[in-house]
C-alpha atoms as a PDB file:
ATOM      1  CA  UNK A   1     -32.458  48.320 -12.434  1.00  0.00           C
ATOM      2  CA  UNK A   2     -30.196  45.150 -12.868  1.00  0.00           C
ATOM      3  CA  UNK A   3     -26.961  46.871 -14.272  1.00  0.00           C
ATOM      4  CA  UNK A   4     -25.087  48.456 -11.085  1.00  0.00           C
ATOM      5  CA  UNK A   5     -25.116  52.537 -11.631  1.00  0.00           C
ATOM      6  CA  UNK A   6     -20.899  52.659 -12.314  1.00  0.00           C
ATOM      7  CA  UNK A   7     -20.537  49.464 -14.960  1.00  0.00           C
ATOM      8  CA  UNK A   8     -23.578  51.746 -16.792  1.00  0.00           C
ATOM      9  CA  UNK A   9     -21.293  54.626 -16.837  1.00  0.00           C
ATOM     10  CA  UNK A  10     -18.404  53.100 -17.918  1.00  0.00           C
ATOM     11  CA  UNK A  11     -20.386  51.500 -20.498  1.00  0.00           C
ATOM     12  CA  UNK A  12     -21.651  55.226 -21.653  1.00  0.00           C
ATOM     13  CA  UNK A  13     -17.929  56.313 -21.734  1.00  0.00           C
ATOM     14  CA  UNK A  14     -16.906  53.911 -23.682  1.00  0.00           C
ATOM     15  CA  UNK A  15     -19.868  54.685 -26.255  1.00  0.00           C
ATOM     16  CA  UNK A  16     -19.513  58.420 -26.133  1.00  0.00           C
ATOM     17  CA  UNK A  17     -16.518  57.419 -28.348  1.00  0.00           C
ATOM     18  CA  UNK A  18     -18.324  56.174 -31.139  1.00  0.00           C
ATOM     19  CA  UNK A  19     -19.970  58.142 -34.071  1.00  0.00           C
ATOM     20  CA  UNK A  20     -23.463  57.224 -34.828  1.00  0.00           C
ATOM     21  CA  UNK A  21     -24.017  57.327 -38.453  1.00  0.00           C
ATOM     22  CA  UNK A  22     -26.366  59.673 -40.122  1.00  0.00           C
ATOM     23  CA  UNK A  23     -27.294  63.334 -41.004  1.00  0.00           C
ATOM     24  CA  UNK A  24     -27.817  64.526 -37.677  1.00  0.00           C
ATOM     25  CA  UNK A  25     -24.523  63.558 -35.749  1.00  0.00           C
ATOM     26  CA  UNK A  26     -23.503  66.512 -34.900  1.00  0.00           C
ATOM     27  CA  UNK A  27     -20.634  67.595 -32.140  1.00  0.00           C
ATOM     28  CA  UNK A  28     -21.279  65.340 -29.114  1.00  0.00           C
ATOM     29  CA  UNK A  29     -23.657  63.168 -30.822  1.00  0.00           C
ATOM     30  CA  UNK A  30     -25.595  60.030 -29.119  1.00  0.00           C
ATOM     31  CA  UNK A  31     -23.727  57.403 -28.094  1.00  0.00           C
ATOM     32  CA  UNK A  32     -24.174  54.411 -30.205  1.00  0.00           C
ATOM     33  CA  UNK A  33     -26.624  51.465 -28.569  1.00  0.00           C
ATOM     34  CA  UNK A  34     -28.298  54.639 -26.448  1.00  0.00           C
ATOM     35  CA  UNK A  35     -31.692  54.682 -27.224  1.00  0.00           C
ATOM     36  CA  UNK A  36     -35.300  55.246 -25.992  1.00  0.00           C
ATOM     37  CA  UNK A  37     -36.006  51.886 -26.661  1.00  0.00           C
ATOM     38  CA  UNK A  38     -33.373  50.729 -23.992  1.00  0.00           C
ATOM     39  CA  UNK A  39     -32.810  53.846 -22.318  1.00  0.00           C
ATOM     40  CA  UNK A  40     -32.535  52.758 -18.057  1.00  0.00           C
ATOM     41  CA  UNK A  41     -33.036  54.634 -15.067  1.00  0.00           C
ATOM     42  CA  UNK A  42     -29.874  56.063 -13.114  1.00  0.00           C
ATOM     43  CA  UNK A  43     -29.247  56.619  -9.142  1.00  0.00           C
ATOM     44  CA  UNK A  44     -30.426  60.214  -8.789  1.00  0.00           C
ATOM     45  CA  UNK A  45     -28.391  62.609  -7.497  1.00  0.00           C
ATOM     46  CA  UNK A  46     -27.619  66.099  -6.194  1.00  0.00           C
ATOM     47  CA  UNK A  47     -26.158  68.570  -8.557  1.00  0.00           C
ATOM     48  CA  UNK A  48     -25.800  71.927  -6.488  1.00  0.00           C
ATOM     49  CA  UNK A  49     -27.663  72.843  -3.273  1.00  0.00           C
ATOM     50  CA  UNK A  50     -31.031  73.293  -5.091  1.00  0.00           C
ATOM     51  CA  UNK A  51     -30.765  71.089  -7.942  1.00  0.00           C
ATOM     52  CA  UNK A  52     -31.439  67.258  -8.405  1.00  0.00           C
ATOM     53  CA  UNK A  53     -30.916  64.705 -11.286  1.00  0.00           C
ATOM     54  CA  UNK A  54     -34.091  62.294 -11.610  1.00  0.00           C
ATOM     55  CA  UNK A  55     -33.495  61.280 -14.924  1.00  0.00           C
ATOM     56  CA  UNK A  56     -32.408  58.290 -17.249  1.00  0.00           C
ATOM     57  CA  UNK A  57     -29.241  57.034 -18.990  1.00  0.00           C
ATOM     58  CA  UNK A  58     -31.229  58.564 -22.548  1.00  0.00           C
ATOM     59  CA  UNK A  59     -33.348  61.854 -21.571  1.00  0.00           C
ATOM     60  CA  UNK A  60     -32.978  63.967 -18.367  1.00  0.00           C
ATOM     61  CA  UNK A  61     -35.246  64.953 -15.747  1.00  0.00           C
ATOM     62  CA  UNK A  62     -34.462  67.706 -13.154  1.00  0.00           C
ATOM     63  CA  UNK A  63     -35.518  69.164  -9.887  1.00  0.00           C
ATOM     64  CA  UNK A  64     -35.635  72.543  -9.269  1.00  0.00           C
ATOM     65  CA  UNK A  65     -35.961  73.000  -4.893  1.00  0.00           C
ATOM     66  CA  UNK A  66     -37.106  76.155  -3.964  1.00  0.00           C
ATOM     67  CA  UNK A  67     -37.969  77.640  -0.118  1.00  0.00           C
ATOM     68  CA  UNK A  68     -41.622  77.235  -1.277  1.00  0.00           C
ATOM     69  CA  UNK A  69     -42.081  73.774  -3.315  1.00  0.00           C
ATOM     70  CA  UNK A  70     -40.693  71.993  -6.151  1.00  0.00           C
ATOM     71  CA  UNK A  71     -40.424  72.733  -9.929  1.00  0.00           C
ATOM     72  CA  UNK A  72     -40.643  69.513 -12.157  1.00  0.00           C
ATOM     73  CA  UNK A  73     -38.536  69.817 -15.519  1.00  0.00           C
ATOM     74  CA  UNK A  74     -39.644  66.929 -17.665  1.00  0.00           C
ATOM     75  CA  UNK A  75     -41.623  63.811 -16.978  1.00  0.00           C
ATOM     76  CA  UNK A  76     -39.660  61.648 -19.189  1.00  0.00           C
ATOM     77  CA  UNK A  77     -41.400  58.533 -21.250  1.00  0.00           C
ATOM     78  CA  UNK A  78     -44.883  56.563 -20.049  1.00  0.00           C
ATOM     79  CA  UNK A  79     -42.603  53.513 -18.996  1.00  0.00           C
ATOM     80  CA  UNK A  80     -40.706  55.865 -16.654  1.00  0.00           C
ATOM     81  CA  UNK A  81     -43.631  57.987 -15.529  1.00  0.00           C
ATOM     82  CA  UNK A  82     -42.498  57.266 -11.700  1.00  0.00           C
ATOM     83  CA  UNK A  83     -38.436  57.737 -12.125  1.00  0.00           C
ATOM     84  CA  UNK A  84     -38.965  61.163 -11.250  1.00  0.00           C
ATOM     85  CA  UNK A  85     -41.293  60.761  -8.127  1.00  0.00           C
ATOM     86  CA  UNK A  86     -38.917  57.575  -6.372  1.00  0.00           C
ATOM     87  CA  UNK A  87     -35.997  59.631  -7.229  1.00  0.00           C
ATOM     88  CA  UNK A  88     -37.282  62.489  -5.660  1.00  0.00           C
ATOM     89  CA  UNK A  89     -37.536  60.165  -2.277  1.00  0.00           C
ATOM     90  CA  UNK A  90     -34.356  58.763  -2.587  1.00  0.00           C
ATOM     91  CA  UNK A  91     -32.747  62.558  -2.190  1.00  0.00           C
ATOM     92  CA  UNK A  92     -35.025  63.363   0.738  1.00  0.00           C
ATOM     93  CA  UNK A  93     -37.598  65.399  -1.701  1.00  0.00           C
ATOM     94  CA  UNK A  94     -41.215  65.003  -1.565  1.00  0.00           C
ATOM     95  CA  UNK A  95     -43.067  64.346  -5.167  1.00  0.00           C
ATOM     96  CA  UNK A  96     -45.883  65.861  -3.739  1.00  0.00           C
ATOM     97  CA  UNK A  97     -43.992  69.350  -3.077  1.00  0.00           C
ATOM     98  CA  UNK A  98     -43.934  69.821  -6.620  1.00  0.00           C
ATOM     99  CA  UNK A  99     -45.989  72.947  -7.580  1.00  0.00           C
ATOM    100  CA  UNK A 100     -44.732  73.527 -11.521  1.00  0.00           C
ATOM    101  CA  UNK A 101     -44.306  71.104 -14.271  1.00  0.00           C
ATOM    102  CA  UNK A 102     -42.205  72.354 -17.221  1.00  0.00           C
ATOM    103  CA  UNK A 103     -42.268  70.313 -20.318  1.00  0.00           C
ATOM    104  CA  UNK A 104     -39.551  71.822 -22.500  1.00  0.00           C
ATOM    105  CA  UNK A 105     -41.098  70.974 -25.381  1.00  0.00           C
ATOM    106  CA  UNK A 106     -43.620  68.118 -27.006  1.00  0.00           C
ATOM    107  CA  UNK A 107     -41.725  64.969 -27.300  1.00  0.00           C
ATOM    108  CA  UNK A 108     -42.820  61.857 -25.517  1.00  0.00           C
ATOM    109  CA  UNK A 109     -39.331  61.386 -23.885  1.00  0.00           C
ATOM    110  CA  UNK A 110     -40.196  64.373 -22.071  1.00  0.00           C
ATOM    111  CA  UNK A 111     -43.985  64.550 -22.333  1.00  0.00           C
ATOM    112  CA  UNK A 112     -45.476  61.020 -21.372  1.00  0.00           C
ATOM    113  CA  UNK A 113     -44.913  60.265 -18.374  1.00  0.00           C
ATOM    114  CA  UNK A 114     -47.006  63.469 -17.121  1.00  0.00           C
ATOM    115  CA  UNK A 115     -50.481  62.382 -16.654  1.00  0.00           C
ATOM    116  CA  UNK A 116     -49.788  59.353 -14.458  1.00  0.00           C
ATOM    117  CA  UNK A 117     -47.380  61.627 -12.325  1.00  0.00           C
ATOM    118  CA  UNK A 118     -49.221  64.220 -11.189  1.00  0.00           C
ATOM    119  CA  UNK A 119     -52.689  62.631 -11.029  1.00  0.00           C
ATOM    120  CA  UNK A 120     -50.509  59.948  -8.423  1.00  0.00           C
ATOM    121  CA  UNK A 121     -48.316  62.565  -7.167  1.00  0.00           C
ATOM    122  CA  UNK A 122     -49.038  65.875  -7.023  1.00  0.00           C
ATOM    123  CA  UNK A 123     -52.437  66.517  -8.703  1.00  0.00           C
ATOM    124  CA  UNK A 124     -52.534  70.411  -7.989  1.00  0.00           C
ATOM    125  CA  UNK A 125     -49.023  71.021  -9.790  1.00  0.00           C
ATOM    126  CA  UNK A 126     -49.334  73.666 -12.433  1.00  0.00           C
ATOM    127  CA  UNK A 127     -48.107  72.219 -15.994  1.00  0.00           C
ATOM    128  CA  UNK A 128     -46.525  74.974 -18.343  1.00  0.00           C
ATOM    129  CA  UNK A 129     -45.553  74.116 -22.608  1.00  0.00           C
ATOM    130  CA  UNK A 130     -45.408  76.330 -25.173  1.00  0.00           C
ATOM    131  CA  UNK A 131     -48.656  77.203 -27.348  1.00  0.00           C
ATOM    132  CA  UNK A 132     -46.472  75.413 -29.950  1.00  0.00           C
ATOM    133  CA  UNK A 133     -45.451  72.147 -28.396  1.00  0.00           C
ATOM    134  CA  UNK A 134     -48.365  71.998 -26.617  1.00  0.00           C
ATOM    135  CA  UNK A 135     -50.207  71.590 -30.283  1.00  0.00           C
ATOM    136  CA  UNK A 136     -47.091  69.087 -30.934  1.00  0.00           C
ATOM    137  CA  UNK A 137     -48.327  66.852 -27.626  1.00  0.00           C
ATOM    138  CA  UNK A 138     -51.790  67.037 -28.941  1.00  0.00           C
ATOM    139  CA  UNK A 139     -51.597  66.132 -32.676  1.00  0.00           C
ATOM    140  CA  UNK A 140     -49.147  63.646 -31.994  1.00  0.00           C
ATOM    141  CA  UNK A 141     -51.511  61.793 -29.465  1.00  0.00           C
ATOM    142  CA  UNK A 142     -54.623  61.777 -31.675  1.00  0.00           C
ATOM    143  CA  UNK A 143     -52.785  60.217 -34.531  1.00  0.00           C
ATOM    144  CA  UNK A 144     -51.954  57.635 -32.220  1.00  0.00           C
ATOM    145  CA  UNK A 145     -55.100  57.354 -31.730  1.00  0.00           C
ATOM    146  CA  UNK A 146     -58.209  57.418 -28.435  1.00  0.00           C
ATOM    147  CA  UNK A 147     -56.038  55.128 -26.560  1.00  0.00           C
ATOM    148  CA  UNK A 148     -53.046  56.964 -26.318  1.00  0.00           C
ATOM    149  CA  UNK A 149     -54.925  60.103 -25.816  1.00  0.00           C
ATOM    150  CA  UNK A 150     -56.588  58.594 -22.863  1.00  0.00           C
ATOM    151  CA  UNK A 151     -53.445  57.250 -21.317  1.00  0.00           C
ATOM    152  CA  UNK A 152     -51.218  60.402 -21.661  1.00  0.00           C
ATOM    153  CA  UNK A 153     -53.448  63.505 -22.945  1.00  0.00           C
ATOM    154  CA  UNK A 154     -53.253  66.378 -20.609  1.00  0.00           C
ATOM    155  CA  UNK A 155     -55.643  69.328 -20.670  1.00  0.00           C
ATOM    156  CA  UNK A 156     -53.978  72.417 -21.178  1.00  0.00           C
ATOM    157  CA  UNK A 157     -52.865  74.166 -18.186  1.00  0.00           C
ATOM    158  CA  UNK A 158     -50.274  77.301 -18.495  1.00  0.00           C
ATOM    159  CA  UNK A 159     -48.878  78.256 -21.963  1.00  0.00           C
ATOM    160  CA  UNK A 160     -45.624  80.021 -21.730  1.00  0.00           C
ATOM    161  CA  UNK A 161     -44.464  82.960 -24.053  1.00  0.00           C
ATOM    162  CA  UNK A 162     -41.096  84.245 -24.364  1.00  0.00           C
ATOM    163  CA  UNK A 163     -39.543  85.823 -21.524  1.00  0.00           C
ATOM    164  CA  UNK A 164     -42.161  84.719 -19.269  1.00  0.00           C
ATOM    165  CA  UNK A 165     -40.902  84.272 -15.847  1.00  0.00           C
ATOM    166  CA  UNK A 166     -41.595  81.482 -13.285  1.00  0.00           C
ATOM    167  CA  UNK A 167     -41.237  82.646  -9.562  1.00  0.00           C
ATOM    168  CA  UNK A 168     -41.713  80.298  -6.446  1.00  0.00           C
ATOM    169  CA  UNK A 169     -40.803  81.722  -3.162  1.00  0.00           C
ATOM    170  CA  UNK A 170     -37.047  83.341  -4.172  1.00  0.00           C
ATOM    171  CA  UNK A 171     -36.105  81.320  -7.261  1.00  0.00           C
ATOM    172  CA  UNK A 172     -36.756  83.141 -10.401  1.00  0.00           C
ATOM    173  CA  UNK A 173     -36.839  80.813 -13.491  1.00  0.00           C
ATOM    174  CA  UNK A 174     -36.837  82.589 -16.893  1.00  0.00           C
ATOM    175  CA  UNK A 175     -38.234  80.472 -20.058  1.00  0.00           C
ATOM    176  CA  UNK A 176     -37.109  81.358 -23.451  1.00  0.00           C
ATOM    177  CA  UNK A 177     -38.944  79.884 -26.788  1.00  0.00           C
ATOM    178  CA  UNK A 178     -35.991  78.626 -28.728  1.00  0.00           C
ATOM    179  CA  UNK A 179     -36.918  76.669 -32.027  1.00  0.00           C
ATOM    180  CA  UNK A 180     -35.250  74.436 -34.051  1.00  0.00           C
ATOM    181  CA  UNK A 181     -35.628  71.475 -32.486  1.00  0.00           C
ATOM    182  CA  UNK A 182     -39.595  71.619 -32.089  1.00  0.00           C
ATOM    183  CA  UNK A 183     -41.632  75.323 -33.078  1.00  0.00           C
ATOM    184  CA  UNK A 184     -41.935  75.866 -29.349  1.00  0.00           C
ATOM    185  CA  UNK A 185     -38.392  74.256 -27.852  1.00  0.00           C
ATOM    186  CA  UNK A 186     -38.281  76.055 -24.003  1.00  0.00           C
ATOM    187  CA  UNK A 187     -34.792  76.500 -22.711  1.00  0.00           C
ATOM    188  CA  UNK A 188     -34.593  77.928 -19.283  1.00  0.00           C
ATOM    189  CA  UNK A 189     -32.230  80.451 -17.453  1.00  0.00           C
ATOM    190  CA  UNK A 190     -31.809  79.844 -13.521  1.00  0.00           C
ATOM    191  CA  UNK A 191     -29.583  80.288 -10.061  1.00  0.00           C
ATOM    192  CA  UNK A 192     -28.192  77.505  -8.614  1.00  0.00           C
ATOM    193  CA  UNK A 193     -26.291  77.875  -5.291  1.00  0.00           C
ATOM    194  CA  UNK A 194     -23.164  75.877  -3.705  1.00  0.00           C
ATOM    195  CA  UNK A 195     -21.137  76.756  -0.746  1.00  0.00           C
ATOM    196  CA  UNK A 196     -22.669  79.901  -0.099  1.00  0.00           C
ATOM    197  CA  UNK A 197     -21.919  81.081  -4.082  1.00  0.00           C
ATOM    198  CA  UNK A 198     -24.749  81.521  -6.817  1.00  0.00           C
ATOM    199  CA  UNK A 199     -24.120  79.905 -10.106  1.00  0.00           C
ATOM    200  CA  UNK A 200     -26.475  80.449 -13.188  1.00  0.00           C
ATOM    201  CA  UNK A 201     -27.776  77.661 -15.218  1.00  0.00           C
ATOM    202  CA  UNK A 202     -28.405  77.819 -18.791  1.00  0.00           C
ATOM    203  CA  UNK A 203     -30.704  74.610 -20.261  1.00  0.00           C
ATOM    204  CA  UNK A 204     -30.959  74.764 -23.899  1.00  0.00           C
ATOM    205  CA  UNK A 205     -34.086  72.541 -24.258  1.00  0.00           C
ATOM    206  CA  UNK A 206     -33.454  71.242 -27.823  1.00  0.00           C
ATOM    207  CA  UNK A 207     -29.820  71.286 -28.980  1.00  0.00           C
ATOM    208  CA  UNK A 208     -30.113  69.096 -31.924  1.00  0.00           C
ATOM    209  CA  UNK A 209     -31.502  69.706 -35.088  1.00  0.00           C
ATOM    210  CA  UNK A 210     -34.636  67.395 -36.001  1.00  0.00           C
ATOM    211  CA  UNK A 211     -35.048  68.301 -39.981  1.00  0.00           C
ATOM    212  CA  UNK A 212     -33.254  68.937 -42.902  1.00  0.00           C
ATOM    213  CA  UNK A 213     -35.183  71.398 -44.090  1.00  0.00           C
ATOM    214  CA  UNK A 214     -34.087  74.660 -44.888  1.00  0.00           C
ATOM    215  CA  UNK A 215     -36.581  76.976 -42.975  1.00  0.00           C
ATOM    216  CA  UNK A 216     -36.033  74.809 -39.271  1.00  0.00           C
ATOM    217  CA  UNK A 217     -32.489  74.704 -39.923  1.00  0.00           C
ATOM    218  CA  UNK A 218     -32.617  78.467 -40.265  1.00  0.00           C
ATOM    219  CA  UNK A 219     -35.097  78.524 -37.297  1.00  0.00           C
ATOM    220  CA  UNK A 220     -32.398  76.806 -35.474  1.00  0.00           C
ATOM    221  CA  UNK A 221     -29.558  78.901 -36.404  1.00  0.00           C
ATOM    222  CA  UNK A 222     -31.701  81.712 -35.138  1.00  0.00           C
ATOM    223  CA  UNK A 223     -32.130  80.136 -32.265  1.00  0.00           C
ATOM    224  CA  UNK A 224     -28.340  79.245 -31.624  1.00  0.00           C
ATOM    225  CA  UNK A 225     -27.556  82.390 -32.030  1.00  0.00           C
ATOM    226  CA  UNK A 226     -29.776  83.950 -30.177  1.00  0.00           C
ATOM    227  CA  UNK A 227     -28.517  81.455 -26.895  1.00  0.00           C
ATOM    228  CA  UNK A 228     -24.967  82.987 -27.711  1.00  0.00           C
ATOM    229  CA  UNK A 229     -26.307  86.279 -25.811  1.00  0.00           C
ATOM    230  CA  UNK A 230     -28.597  84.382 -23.449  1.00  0.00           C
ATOM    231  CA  UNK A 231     -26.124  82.177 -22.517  1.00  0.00           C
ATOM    232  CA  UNK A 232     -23.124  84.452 -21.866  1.00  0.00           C
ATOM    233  CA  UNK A 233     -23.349  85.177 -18.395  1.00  0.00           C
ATOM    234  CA  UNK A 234     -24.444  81.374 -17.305  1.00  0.00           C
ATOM    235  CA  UNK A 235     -21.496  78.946 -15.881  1.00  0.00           C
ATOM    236  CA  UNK A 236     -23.606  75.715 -15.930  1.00  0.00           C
ATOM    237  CA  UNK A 237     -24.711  74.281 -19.127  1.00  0.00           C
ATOM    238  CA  UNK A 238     -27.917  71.413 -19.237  1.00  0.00           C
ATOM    239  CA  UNK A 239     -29.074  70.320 -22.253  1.00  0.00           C
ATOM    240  CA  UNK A 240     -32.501  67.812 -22.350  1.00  0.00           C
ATOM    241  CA  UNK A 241     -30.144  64.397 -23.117  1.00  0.00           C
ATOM    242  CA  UNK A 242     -27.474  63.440 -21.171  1.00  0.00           C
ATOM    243  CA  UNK A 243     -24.766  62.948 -23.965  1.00  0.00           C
ATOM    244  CA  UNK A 244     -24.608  66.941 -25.190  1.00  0.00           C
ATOM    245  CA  UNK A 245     -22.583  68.075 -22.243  1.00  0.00           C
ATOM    246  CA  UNK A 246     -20.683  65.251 -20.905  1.00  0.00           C
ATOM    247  CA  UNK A 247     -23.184  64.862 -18.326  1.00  0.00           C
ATOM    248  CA  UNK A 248     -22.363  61.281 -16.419  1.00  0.00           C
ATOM    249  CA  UNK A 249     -18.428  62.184 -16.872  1.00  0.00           C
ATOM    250  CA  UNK A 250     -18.632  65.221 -14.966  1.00  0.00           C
ATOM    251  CA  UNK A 251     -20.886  63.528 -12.557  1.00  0.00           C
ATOM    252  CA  UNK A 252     -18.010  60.678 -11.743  1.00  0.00           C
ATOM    253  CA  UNK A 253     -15.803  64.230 -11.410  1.00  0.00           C
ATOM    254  CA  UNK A 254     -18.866  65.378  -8.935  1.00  0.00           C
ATOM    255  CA  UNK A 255     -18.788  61.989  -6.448  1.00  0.00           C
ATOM    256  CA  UNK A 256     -14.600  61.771  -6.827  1.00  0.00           C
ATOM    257  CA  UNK A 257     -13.945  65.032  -6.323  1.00  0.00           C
ATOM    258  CA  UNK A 258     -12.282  66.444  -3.087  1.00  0.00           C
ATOM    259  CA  UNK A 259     -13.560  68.966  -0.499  1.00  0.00           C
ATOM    260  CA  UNK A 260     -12.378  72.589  -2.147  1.00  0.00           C
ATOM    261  CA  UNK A 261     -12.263  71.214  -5.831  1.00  0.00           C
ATOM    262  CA  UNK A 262     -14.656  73.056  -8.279  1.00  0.00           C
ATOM    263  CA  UNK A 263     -18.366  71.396  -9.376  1.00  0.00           C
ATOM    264  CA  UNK A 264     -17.777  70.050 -12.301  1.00  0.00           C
ATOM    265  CA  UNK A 265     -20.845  71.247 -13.595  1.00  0.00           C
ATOM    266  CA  UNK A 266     -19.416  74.801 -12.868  1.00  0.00           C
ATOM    267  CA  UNK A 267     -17.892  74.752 -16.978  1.00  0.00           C
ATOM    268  CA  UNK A 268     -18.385  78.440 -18.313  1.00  0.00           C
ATOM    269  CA  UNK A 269     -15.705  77.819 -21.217  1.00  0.00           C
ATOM    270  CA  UNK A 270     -17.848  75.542 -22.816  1.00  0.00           C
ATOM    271  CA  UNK A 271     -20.456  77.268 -23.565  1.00  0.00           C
ATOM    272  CA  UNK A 272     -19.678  79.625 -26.076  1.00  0.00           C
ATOM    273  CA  UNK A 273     -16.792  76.526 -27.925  1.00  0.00           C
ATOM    274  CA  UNK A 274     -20.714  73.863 -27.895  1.00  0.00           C
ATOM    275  CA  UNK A 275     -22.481  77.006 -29.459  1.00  0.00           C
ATOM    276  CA  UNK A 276     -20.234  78.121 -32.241  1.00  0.00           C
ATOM    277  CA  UNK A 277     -19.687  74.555 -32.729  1.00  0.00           C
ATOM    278  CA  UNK A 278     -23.484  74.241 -33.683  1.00  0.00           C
ATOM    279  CA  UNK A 279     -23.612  77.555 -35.724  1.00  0.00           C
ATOM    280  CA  UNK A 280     -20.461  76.652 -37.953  1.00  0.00           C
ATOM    281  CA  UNK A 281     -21.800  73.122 -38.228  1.00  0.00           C
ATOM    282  CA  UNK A 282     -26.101  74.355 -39.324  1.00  0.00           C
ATOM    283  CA  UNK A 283     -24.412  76.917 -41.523  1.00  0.00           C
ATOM    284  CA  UNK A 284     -22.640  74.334 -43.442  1.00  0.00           C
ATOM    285  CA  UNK A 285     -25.687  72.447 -43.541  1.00  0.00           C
ATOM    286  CA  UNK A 286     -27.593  75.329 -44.784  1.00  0.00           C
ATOM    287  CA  UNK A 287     -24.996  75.967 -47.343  1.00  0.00           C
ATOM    288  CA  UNK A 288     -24.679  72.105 -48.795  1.00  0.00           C
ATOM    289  CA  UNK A 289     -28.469  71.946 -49.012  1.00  0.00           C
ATOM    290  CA  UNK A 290     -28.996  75.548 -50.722  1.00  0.00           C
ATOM    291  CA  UNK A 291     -26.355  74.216 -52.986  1.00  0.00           C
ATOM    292  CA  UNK A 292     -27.862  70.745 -53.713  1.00  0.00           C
ATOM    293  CA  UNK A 293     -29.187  70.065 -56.972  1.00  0.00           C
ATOM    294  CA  UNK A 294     -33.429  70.183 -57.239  1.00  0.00           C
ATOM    295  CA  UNK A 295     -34.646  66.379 -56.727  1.00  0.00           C
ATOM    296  CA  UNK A 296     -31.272  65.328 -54.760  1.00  0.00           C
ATOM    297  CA  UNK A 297     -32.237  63.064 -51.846  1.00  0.00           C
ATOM    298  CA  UNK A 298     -31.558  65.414 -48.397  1.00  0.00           C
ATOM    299  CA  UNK A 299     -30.557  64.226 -45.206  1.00  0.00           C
ATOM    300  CA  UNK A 300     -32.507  62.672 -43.273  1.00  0.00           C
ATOM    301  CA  UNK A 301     -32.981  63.146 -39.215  1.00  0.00           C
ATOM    302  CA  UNK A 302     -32.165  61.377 -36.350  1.00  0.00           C
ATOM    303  CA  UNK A 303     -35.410  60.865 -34.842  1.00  0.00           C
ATOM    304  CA  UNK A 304     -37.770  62.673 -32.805  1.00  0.00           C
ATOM    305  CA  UNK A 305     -36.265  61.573 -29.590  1.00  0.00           C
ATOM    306  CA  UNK A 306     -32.742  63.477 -29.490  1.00  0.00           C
END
């Protein structure tokens, strides 16, 4: 990567104040310029004792250490396919620990880069999707056609259903099917620890609405509301993209910050002000479309990538 890690940040800041046009840009929306066609690898880093950032400037990718392996969250795009696996060596982690690979659900930003990883890297790691997104990866990879199938298709491995549970050595991870953003969007519920305290992590897998259509906006606002109870004991909040949760300004918080100051990731307040911000705002949706004359033109989305 040619751009140094902090004039990339400061770049992001100063985009996070800009509204991106369209439909979709809702609270915390992407950054204008931010894209998957120039999305960059970042310098990963160490969020709590037993967490790790390997992702990008545009989609995240996590590490979840355990006292018996690793557990993979995302794989991020083709290009990127090793981001994951040399920032796992840069924080002293070994790709080939990993045991689990979660795909929260069946976009390529979080889907593609899968097949090249663990047949390089760790070739007896378990991969677990949703029955749902699982049938997303597929169909969207045959209408691309034999060569994309051949370059990212995965055989299906372990297909979770909701409330399954994840256990390696003493980590418990618990997967919930939240839809909306794809059928079979997986958020997950974990413990992260820091200076001897346990912290629970709630990652809402798709945040962002992906149709204006009235049954997944409803799906969504199930969904949403739903997370309200999931969500209320949890004092970390991930999304899948970077830009939902402030994510690079609370990590220039995380490297500045002195010894007996908070984690900035440790945010519990906004939680429940992001989630009511995303009911009141699909509600209104809901409403304005309901209300829309037959034949109007709708809203349209912001792509499959957010």
């Amino acid at each position: 990567m040619k751009m140094k890690f902090g004039v990339l940040l400061l770049t992001m800041f100063v985009l996070n104040a800009l509204v991106v046009p369209g439909a979709f840009a809702q609270e915390s929306p992407r950054p204008a310029g931010l894209g998957e066609n120039n999305a960059k690898a970042v310098t990963p880093f160490k969020m709590f004792d037993n967490l790790y950032y390997v992702g990008l400037d545009f989609v995240c990718a996590y590490v979840i250490q355990t006292n018996d392996g690793l557990i993979l969250v995302d794989t991020l795009f083709d290009s990127f396919w090793d981001t994951t696996a040399k920032g796992m060596q840069a924080v002293g982690l070994k790709p080939g620990d990993v045991k689990y690979i979660i795909i929260t659900h069946g976009h390529d930003d979080h889907y593609a880069g899968l097949k090249k990883f663990k047949a390089t890297y760790a070739p007896n790691a378990r991969v677990m999707m949703t029955e749902a997104d699982w049938a997303l990866m597929e169909s969207t990879l045959q209408k691309a056609g034999a060569e994309a199938v051949a370059a990212k298709g995965v055989a299906r491995d372990m297909i979770v259903k909701d409330g399954d549970e994840l256990k390696l050595g003493t980590t418990t991870v618990k997967m919930y099917i939240t839809p909306g953003h794809t059928e079979g969007s997986l958020s997950l519920v974990y413990n992260v620890t820091e200076g001897g305290k346990t912290y629970q992590v709630f990652n809402w897998a798709g945040p962002t609405l992906q149709s204006p259509e009235i049954p997944v906006m409803e799906k969504f606002l199930a969904s949403t509301r739903r997370i309200q109870g999931l969500a209320k004991d949890s004092q970390v909040w991930l999304h899948s993209h970077p830009w939902s949760v402030s994510f690079f300004q609370k990590y220039e918080k995380l490297k500045a910050r002195k010894a007996g100051e908070p984690n900035p990731y440790i945010n519990p307040s906004e939680i429940p002000v992001f989630l009511q911000g995303r009911v009141t705002d699909t509600e209104k949706r809901i409403a304005e479309t309901k209300a829309r004359p037959a034949g109007a033109p709708q809203r349209g989305n912001r792509g499959a990538g957010n």
